[in-house]
N, C-alpha and C. Protein backbone atom coordinates (compact mmCIF):
# COMPACT_ATOMS: atom_id res chain seq x y z
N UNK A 1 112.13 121.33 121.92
CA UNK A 1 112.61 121.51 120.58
C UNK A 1 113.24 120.19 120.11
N UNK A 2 113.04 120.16 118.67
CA UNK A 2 113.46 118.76 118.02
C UNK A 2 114.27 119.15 116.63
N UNK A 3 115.55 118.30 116.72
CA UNK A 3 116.13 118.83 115.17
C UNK A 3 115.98 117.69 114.58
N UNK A 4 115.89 118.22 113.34
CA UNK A 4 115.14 116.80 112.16
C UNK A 4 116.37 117.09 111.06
N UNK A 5 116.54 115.96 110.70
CA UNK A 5 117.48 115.92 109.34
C UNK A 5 116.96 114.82 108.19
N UNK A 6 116.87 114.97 106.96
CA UNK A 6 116.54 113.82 106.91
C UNK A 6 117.66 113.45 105.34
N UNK A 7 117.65 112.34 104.96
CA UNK A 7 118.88 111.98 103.71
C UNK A 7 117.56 111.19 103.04
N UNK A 8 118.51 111.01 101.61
CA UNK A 8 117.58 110.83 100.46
C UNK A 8 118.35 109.47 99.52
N UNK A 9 117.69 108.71 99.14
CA UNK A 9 118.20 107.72 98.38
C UNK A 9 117.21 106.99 97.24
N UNK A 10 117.83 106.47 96.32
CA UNK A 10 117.11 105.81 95.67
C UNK A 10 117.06 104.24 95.67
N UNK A 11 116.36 103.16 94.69
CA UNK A 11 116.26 102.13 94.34
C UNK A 11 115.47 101.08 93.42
N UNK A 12 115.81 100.57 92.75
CA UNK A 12 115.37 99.90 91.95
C UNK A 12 114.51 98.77 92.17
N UNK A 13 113.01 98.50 91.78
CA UNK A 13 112.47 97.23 91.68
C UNK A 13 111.28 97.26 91.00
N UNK A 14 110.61 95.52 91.05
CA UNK A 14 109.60 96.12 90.32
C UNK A 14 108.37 95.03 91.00
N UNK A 15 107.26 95.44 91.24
CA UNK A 15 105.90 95.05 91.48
C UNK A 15 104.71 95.04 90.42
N UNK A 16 103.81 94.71 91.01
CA UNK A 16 102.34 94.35 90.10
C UNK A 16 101.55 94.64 91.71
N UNK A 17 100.45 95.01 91.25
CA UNK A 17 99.70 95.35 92.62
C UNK A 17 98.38 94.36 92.30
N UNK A 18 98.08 93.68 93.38
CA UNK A 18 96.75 93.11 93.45
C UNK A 18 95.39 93.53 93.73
N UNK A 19 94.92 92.83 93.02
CA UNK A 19 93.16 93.13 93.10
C UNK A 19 93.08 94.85 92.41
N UNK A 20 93.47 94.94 91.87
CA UNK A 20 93.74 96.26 91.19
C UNK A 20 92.90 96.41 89.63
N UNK A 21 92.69 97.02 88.94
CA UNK A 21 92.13 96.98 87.53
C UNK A 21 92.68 98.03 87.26
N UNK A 22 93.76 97.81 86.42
CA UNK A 22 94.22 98.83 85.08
C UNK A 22 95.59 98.21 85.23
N UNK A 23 96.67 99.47 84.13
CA UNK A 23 98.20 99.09 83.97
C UNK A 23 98.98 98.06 85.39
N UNK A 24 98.54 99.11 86.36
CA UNK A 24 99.51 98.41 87.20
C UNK A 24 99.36 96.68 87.78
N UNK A 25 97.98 96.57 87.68
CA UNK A 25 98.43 94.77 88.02
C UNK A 25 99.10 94.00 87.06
N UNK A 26 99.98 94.50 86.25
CA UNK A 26 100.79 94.00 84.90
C UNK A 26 102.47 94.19 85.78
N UNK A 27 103.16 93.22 86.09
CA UNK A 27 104.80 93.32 86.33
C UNK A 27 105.17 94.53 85.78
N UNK A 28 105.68 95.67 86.75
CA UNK A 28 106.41 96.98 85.94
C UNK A 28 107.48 97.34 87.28
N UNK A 29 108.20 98.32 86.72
CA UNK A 29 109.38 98.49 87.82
C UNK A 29 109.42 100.35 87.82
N UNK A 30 109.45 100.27 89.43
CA UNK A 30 109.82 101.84 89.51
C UNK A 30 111.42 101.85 89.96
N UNK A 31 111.89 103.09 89.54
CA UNK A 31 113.18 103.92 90.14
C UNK A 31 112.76 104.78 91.44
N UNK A 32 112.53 103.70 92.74
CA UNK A 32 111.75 104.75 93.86
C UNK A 32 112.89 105.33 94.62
N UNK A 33 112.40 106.73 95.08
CA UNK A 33 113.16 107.64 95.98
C UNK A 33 112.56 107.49 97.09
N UNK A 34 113.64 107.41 98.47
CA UNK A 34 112.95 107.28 99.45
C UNK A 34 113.44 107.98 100.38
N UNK A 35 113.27 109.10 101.45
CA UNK A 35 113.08 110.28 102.18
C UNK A 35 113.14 109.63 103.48
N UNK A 36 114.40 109.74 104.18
CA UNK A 36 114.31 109.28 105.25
C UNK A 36 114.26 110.48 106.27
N UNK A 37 113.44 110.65 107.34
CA UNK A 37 114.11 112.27 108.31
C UNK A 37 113.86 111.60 109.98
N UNK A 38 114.89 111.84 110.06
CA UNK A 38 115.37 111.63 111.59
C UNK A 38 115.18 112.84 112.64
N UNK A 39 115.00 112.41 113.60
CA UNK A 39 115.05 113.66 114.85
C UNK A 39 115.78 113.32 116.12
N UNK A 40 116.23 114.72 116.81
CA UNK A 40 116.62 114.23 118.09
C UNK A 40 116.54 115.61 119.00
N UNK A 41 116.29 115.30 120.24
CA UNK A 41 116.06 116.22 121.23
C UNK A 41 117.25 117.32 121.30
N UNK A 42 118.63 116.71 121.72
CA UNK A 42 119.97 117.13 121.76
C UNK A 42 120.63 116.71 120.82
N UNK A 43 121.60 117.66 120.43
CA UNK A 43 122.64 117.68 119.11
C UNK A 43 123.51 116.18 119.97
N UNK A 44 124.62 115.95 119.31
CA UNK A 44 125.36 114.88 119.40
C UNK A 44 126.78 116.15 119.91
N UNK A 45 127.78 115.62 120.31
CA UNK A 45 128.85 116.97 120.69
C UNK A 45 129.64 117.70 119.56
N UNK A 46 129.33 116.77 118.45
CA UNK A 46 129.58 117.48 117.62
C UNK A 46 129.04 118.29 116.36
N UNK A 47 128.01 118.22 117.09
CA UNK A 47 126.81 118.90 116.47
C UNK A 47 125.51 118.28 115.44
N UNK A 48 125.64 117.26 115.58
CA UNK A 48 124.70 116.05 114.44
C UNK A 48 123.81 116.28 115.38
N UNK A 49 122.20 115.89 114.28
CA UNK A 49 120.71 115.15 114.76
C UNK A 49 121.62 113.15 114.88
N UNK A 50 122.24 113.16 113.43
CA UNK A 50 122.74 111.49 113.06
C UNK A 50 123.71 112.13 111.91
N UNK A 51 125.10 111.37 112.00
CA UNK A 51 125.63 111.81 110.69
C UNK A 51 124.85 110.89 109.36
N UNK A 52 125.25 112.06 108.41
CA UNK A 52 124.63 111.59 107.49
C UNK A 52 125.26 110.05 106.52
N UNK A 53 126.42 110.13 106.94
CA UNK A 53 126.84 108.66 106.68
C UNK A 53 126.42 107.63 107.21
N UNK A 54 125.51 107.12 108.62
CA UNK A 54 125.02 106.43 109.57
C UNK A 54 123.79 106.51 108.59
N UNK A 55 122.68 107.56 108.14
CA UNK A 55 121.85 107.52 107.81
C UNK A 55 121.92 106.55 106.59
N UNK A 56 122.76 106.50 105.70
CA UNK A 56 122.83 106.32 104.43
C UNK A 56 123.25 104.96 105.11
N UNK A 57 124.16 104.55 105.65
CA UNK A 57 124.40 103.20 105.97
C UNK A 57 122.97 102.67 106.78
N UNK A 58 122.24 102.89 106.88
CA UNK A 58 121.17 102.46 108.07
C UNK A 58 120.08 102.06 106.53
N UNK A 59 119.84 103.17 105.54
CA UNK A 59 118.98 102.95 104.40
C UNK A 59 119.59 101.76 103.46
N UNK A 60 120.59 102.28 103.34
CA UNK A 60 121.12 100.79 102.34
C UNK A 60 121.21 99.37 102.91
N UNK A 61 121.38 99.05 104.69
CA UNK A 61 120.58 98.35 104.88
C UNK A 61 119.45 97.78 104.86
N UNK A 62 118.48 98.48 105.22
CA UNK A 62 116.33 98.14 104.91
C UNK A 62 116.49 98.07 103.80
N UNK A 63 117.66 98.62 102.57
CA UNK A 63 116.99 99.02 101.12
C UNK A 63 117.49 97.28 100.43
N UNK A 64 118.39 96.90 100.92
CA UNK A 64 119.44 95.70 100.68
C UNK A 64 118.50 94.80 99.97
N UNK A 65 117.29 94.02 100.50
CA UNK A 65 116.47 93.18 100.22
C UNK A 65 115.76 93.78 99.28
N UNK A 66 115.49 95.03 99.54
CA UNK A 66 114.16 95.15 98.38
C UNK A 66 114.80 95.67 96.48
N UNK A 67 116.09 96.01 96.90
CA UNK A 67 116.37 96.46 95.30
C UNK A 67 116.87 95.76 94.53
N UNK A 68 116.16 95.85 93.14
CA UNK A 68 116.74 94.70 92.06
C UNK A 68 115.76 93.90 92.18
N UNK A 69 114.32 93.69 93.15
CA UNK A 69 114.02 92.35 93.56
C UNK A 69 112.31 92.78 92.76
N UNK A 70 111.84 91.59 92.11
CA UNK A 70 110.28 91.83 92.26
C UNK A 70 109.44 91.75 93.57
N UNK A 71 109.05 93.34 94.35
CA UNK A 71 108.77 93.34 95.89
C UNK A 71 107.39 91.89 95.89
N UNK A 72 106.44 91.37 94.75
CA UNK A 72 105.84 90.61 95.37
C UNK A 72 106.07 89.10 95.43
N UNK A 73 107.57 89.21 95.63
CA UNK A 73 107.89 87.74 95.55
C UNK A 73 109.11 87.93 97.42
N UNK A 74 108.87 89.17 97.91
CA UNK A 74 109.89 89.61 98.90
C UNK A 74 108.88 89.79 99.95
N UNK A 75 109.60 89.39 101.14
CA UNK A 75 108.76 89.28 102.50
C UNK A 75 108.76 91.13 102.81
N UNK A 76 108.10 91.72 102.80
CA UNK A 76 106.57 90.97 103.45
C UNK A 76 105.35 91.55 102.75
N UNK A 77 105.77 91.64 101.32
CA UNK A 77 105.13 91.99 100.03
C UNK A 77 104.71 90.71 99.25
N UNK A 78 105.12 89.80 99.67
CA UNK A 78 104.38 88.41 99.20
C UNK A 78 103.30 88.20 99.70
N UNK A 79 102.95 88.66 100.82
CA UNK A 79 101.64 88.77 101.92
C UNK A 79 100.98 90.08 101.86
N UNK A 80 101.65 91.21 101.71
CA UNK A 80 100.97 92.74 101.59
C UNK A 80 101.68 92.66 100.56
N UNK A 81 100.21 93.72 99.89
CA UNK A 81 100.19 94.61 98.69
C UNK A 81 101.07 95.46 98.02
N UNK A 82 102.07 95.58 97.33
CA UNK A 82 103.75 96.56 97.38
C UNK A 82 103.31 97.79 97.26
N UNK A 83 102.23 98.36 97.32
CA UNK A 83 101.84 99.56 97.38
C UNK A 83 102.86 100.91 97.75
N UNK A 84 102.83 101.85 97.29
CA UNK A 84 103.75 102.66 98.21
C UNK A 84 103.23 102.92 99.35
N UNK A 85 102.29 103.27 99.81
CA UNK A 85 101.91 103.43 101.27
C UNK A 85 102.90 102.03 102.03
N UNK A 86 102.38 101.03 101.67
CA UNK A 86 102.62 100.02 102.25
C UNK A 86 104.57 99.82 102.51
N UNK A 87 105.14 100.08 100.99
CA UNK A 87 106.73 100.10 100.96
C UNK A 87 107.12 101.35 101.94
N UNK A 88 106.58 102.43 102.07
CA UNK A 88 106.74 103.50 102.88
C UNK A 88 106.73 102.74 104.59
N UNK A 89 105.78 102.19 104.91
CA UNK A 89 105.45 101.75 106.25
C UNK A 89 106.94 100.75 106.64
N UNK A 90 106.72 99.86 106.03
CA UNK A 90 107.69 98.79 105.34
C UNK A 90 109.26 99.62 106.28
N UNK A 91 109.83 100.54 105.17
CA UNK A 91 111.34 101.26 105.17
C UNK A 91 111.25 101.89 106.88
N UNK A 92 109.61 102.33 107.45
CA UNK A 92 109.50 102.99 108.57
C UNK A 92 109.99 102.10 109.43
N UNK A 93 109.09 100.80 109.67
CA UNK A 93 109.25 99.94 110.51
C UNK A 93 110.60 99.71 111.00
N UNK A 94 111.27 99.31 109.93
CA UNK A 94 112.56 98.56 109.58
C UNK A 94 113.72 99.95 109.92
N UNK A 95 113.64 101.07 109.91
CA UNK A 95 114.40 101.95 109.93
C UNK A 95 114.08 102.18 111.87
N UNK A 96 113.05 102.50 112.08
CA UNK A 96 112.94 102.06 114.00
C UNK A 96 113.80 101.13 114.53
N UNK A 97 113.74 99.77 113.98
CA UNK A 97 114.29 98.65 114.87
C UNK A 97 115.40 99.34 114.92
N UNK A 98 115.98 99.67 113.46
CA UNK A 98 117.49 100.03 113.39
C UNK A 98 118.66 101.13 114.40
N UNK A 99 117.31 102.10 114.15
CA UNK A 99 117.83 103.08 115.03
C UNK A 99 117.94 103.04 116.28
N UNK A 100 116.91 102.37 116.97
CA UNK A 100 116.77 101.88 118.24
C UNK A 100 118.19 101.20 118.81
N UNK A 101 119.11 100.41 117.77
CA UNK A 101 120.19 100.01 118.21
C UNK A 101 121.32 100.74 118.31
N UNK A 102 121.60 101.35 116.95
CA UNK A 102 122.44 101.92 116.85
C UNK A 102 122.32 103.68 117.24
N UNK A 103 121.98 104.29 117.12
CA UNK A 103 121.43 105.58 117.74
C UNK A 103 120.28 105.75 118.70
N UNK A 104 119.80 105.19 119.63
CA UNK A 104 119.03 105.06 120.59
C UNK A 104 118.58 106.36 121.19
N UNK A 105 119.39 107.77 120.83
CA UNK A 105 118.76 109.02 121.10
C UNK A 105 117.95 109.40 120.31
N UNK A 106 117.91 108.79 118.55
CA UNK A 106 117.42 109.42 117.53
C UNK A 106 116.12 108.91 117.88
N UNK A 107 114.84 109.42 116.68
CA UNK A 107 113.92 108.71 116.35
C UNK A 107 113.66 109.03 114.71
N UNK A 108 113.11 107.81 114.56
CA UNK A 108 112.53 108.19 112.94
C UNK A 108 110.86 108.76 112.88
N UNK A 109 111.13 109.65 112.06
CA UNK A 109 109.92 111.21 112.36
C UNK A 109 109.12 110.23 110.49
N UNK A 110 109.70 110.36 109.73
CA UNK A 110 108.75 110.17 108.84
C UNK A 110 109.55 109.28 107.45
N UNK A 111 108.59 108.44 106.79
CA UNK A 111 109.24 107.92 105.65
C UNK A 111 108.65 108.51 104.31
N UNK A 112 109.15 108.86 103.14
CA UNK A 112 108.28 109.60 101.96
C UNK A 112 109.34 108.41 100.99
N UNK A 113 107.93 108.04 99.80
CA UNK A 113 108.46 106.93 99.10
C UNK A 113 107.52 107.60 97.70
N UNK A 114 108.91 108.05 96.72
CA UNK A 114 108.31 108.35 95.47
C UNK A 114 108.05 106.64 94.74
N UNK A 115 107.34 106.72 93.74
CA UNK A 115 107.52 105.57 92.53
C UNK A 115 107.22 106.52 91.50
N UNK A 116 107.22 107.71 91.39
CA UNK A 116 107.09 108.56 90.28
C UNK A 116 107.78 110.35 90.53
N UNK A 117 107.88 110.85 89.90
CA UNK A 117 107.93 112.53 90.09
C UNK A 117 106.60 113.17 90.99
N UNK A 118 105.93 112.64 90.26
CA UNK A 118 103.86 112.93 90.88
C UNK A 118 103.50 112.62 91.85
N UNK A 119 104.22 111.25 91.70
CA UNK A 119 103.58 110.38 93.39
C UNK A 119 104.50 109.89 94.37
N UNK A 120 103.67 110.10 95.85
CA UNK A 120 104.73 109.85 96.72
C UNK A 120 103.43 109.65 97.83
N UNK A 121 104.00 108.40 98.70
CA UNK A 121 103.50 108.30 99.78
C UNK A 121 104.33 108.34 101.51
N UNK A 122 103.40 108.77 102.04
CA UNK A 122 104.23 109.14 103.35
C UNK A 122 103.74 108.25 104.57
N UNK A 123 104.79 108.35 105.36
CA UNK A 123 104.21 107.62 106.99
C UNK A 123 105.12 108.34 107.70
N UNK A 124 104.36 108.73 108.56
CA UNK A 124 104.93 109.57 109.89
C UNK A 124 104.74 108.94 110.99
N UNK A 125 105.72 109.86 112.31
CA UNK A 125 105.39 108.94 113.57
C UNK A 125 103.79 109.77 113.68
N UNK A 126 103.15 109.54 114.77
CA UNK A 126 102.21 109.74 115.30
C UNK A 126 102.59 111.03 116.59
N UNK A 127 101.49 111.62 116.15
CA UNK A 127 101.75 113.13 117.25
C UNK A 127 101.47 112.79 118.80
């Protein structure tokens, strides 16, 4: 058995997507929400998967660089596409190293990255 929690945040920026045809290869900015959910085998003793203040401090870290910023002028969106798939992978990566240090029981189970109400892309761990 695995308990999953996950916290929610937002952020500001804005991209143009390449090799693209229509609106979006034009500079525009989303208000993205991003879905962080954590897991862990055993509760903590006081009953946490991760408190949710750790979570929120762990996101506003990864989130630090990318908000406010045009993502294709930001590593490693100057080289990849700011896609949400891609910003989703991106927050995943970067949210692993993290946890790995500071909570080393947890793991990160999945990232979900709105740029709209409609749309949202996801990355999960692997089964």
């Amino acid at each position: 058995m695995r308990y999953l929690v996950y916290r929610e945040t937002f952020f500001a920026a804005a991209h143009r997507l390449r090799n693209y045809r229509g609106k979006c290869e034009n500079l525009h900015g989303h208000n993205w929400r991003v879905r962080l959910t954590v897991s862990r085998a055993e509760l903590t003793d006081e009953g946490f998967v991760m408190d949710f203040k750790e979570i929120d401090d762990l996101l506003a870290t990864v989130l630090e660089r990318l908000d406010h910023h045009d993502l294709n002028e930001t590593s490693p969106f100057d080289a990849v596409n700011p896609t949400a798939e891609h910003i989703a992978r991106h927050i995943f990566e970067e949210s692993c190293k993290i946890i790995a240090v500071r909570a080393p029981a947890c793991r990160v189970e999945q990232v979900a990255v709105w740029e709209s109400e409609k749309s949202c892309a996801i990355v999960e761990r692997d089964r």
